[in-house]
C-alpha atoms as a PDB file:
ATOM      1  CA  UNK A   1       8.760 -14.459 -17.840  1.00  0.00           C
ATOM      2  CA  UNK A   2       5.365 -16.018 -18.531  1.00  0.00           C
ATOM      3  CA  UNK A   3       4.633 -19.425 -17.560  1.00  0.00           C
ATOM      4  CA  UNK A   4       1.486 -21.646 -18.260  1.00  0.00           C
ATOM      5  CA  UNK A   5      -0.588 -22.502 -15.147  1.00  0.00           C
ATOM      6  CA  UNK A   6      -0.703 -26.573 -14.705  1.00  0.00           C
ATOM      7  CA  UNK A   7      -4.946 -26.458 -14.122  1.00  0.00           C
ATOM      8  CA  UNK A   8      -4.928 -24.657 -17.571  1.00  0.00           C
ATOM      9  CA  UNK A   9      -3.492 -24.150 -20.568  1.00  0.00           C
ATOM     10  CA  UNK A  10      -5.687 -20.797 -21.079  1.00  0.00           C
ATOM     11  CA  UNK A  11      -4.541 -19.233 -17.775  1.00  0.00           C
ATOM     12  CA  UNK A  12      -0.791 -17.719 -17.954  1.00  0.00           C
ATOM     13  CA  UNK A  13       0.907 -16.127 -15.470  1.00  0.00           C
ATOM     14  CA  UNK A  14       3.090 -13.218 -15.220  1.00  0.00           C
ATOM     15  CA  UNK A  15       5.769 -12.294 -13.306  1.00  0.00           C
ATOM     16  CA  UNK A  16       7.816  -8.885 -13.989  1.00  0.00           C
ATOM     17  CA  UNK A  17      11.124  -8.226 -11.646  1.00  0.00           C
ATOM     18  CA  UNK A  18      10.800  -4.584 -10.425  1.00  0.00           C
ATOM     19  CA  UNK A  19      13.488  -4.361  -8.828  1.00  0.00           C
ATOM     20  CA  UNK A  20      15.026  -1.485 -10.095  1.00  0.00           C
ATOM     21  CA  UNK A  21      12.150   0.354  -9.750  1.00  0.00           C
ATOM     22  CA  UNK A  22      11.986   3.600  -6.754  1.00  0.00           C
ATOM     23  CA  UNK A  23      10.278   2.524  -3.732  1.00  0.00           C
ATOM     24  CA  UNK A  24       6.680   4.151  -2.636  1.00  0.00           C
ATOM     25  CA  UNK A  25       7.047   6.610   0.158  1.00  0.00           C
ATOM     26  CA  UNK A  26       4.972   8.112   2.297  1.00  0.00           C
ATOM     27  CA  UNK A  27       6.011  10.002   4.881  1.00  0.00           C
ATOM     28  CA  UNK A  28       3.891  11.554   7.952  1.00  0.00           C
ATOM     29  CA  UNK A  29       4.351  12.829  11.357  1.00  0.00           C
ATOM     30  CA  UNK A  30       5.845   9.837  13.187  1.00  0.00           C
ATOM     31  CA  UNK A  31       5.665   7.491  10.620  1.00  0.00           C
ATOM     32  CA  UNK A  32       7.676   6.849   7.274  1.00  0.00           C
ATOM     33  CA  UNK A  33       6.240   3.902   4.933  1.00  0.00           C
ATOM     34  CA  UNK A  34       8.929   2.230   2.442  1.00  0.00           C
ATOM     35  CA  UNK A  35       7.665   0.071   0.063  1.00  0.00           C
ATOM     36  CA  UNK A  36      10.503  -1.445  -2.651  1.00  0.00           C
ATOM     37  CA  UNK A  37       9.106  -3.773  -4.785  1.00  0.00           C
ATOM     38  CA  UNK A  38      10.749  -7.055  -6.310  1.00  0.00           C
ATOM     39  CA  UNK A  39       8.203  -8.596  -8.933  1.00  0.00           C
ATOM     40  CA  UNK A  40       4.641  -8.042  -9.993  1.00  0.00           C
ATOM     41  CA  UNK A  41       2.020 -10.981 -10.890  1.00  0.00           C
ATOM     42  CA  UNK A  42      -0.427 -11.028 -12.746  1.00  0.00           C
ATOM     43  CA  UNK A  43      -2.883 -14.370 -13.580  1.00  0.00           C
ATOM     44  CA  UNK A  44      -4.872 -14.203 -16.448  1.00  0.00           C
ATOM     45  CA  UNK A  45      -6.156 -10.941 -17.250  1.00  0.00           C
ATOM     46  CA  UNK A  46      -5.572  -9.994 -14.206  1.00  0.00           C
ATOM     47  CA  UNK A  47      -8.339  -8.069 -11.227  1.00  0.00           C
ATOM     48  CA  UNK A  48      -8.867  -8.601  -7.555  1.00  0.00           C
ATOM     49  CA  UNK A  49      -6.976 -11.168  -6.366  1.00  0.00           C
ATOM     50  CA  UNK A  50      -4.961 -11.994  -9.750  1.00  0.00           C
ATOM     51  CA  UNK A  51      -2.623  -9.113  -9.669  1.00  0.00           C
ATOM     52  CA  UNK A  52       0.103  -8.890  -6.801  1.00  0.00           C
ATOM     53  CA  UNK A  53       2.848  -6.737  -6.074  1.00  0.00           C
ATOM     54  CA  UNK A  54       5.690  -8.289  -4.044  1.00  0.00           C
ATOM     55  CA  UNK A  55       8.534  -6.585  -2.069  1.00  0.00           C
ATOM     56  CA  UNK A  56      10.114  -5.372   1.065  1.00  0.00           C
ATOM     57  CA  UNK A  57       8.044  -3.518   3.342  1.00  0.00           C
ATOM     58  CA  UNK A  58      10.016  -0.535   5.739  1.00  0.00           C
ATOM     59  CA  UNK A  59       8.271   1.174   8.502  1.00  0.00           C
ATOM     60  CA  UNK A  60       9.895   3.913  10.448  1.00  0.00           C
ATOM     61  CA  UNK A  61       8.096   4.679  13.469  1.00  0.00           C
ATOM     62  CA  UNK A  62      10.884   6.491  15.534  1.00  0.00           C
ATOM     63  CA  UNK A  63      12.391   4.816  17.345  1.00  0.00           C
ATOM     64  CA  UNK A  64      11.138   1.677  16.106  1.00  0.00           C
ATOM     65  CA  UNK A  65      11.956   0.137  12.697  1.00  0.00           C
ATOM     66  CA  UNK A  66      11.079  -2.825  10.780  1.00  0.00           C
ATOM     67  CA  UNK A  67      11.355  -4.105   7.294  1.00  0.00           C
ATOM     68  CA  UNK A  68       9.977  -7.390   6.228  1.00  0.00           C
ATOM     69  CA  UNK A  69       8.390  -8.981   3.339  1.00  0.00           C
ATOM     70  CA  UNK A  70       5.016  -7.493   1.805  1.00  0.00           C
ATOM     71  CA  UNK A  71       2.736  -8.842  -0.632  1.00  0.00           C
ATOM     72  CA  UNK A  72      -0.317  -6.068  -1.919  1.00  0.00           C
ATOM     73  CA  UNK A  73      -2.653  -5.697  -4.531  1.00  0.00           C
ATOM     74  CA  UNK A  74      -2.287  -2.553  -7.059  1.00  0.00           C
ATOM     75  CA  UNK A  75      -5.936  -2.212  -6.518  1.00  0.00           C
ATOM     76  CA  UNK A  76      -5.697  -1.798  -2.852  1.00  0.00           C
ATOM     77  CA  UNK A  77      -3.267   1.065  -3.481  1.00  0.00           C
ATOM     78  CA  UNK A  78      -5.061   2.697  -5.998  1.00  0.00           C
ATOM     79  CA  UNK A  79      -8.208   2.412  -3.500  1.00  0.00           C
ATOM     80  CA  UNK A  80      -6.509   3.736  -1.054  1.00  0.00           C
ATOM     81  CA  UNK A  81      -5.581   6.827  -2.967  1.00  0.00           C
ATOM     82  CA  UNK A  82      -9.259   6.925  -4.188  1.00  0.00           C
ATOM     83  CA  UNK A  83     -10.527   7.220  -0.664  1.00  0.00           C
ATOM     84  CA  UNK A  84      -7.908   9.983   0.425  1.00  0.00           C
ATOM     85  CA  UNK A  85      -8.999  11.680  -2.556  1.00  0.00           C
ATOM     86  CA  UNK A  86     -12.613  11.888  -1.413  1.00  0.00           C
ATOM     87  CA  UNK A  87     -11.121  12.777   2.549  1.00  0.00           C
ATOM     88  CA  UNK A  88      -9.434  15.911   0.663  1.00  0.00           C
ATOM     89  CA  UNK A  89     -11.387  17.095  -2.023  1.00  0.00           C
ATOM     90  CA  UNK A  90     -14.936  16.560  -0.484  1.00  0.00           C
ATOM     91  CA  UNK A  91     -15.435  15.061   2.977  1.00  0.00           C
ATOM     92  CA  UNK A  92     -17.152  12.393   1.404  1.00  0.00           C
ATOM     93  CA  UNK A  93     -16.020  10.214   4.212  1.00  0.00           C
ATOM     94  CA  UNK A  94     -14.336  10.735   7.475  1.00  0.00           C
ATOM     95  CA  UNK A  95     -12.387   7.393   7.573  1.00  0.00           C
ATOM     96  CA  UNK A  96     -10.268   5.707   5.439  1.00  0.00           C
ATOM     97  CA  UNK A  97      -8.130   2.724   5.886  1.00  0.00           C
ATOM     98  CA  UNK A  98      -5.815   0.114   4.280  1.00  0.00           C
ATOM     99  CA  UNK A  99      -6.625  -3.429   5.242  1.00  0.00           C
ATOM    100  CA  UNK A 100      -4.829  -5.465   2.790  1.00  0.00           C
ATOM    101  CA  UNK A 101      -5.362  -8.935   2.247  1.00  0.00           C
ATOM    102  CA  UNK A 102      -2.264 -10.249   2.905  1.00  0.00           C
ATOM    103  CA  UNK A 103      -1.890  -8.268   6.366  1.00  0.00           C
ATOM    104  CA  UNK A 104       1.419  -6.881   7.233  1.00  0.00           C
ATOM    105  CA  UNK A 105       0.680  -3.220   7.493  1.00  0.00           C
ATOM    106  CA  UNK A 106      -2.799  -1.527   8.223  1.00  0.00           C
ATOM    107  CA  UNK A 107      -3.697   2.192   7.961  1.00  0.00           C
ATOM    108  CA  UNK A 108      -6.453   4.036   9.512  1.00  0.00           C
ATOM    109  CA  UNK A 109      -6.933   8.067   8.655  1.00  0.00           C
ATOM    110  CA  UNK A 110      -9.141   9.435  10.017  1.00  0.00           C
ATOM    111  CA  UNK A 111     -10.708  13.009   9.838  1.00  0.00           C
ATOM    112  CA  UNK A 112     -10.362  15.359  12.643  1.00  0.00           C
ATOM    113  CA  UNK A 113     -13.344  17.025  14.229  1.00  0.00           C
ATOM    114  CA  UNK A 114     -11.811  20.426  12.798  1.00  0.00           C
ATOM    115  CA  UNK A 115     -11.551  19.084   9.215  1.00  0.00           C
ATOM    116  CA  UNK A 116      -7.817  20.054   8.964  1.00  0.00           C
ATOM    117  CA  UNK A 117      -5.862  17.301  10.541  1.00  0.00           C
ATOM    118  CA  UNK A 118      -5.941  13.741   9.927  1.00  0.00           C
ATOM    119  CA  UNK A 119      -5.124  11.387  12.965  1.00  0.00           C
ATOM    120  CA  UNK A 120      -3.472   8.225  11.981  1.00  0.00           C
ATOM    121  CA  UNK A 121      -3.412   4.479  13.682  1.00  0.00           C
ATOM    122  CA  UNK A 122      -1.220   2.056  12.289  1.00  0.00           C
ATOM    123  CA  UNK A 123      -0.386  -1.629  13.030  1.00  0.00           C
ATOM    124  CA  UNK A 124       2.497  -3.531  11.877  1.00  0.00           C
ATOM    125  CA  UNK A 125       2.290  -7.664  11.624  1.00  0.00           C
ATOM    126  CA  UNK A 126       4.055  -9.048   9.796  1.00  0.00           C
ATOM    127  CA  UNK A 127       3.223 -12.604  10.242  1.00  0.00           C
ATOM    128  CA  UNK A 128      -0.545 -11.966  10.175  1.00  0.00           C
ATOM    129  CA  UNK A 129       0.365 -13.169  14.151  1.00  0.00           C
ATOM    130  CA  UNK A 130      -1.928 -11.957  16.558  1.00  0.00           C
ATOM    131  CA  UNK A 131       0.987 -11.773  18.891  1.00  0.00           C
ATOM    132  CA  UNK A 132       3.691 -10.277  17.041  1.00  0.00           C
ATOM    133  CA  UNK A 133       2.594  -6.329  15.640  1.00  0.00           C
ATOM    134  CA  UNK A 134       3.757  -3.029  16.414  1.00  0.00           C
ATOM    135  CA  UNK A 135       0.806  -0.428  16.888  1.00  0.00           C
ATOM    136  CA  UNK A 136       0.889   2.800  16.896  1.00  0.00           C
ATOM    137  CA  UNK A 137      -0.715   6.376  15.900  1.00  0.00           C
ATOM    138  CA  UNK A 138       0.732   9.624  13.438  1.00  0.00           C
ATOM    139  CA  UNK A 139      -0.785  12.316  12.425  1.00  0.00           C
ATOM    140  CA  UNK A 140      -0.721  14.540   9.194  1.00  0.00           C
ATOM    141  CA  UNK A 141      -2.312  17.922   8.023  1.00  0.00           C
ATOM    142  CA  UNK A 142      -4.882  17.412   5.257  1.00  0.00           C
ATOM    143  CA  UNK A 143      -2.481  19.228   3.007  1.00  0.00           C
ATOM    144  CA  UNK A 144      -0.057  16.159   3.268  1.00  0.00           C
ATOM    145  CA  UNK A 145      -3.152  13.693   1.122  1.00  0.00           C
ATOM    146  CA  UNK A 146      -2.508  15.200  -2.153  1.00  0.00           C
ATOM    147  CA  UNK A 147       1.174  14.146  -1.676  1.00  0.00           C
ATOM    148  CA  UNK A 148       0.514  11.225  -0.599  1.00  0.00           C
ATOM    149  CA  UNK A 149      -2.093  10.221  -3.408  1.00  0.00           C
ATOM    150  CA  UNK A 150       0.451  11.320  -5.792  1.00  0.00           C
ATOM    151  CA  UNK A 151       2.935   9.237  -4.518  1.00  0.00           C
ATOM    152  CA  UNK A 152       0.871   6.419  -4.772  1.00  0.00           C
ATOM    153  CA  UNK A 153      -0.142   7.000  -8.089  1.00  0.00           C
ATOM    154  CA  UNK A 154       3.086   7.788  -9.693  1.00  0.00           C
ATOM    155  CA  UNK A 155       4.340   4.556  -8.303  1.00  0.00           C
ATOM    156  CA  UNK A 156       1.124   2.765 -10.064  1.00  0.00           C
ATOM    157  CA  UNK A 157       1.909   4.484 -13.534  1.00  0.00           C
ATOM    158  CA  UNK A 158       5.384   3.632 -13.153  1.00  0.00           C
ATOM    159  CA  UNK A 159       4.845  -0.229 -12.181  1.00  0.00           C
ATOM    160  CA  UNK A 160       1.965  -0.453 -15.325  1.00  0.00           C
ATOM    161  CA  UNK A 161       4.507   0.820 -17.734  1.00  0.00           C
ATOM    162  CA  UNK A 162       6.838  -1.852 -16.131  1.00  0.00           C
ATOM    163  CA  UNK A 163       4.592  -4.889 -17.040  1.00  0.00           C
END
């Protein structure tokens, strides 16, 4: 469905249902990350801040669970990726982490001082309410980031040939 914006005739927006689409998932060592989304939107030609995937959030952090509704950028997924990339392949950086504009679920991975692990954090607000979030840590061997990246990307490729 594409509908006109009402400041401008020139600026159109997008909106694709995904919803049969597979869910992202990641899964580490204490912590499982389901991401199934509903609809993608795109304004104009779409960039930062004009492209939007929307969907149900699940985060299994044994014994706790929550799902709730998630709005992310494609970008900060495929940055994401990027940076693991560079944790893996290079050690171009010892930290990387998701911080997504629209809150809900933050990632920090960070190198270990032997190179081969990565030690996770991860928060959990849903409401972008200081007083409502779940935090928490996981952990992963390095040999988990390729899988992860992949997953990540796949689910990119598959949402692009969607729109």
């Amino acid at each position: 469905m594409i509908k006109e914006d009402e400041e401008s005739s020139k600026m159109k927006v997008v909106s694709r249902d995904l919803q049969a689409i597979e869910p992202l998932v990641i899964k580490l060592e204490g912590l499982d990350i389901f991401f199934q989304p509903k609809t993608y939107t795109s304004e104009g030609q779409g960039g930062p801040y004009l492209e939007w995937l929307h969907g149900l959030l699940t985060i299994d952090a044994h014994p706790f669970a929550a799902t709730f509704d998630w709005s992310i950028e494609p970008l900060e997924l495929r940055n994401l990726a990027e940076e693991l990339t560079r944790i893996y392949k290079d050690f171009s950086t010892d930290v990387v982490e998701l911080k997504p504009i629209e809150g809900g679920l933050f990632l920090t991975f960070k190198l270990s001082a032997t190179r081969g692990n990565i030690i996770g954090k991860f928060e959990i607000r849903p409401e972008m309410s200081e007083k409502k979030h779940l935090v928490g840590e996981f952990g992963c061997d390095q040999t988990y980031i390729p899988i992860i990246t992949k997953a990540i990307y796949d689910f990119l490729q598959t949402i692009l040939i969607c729109t």
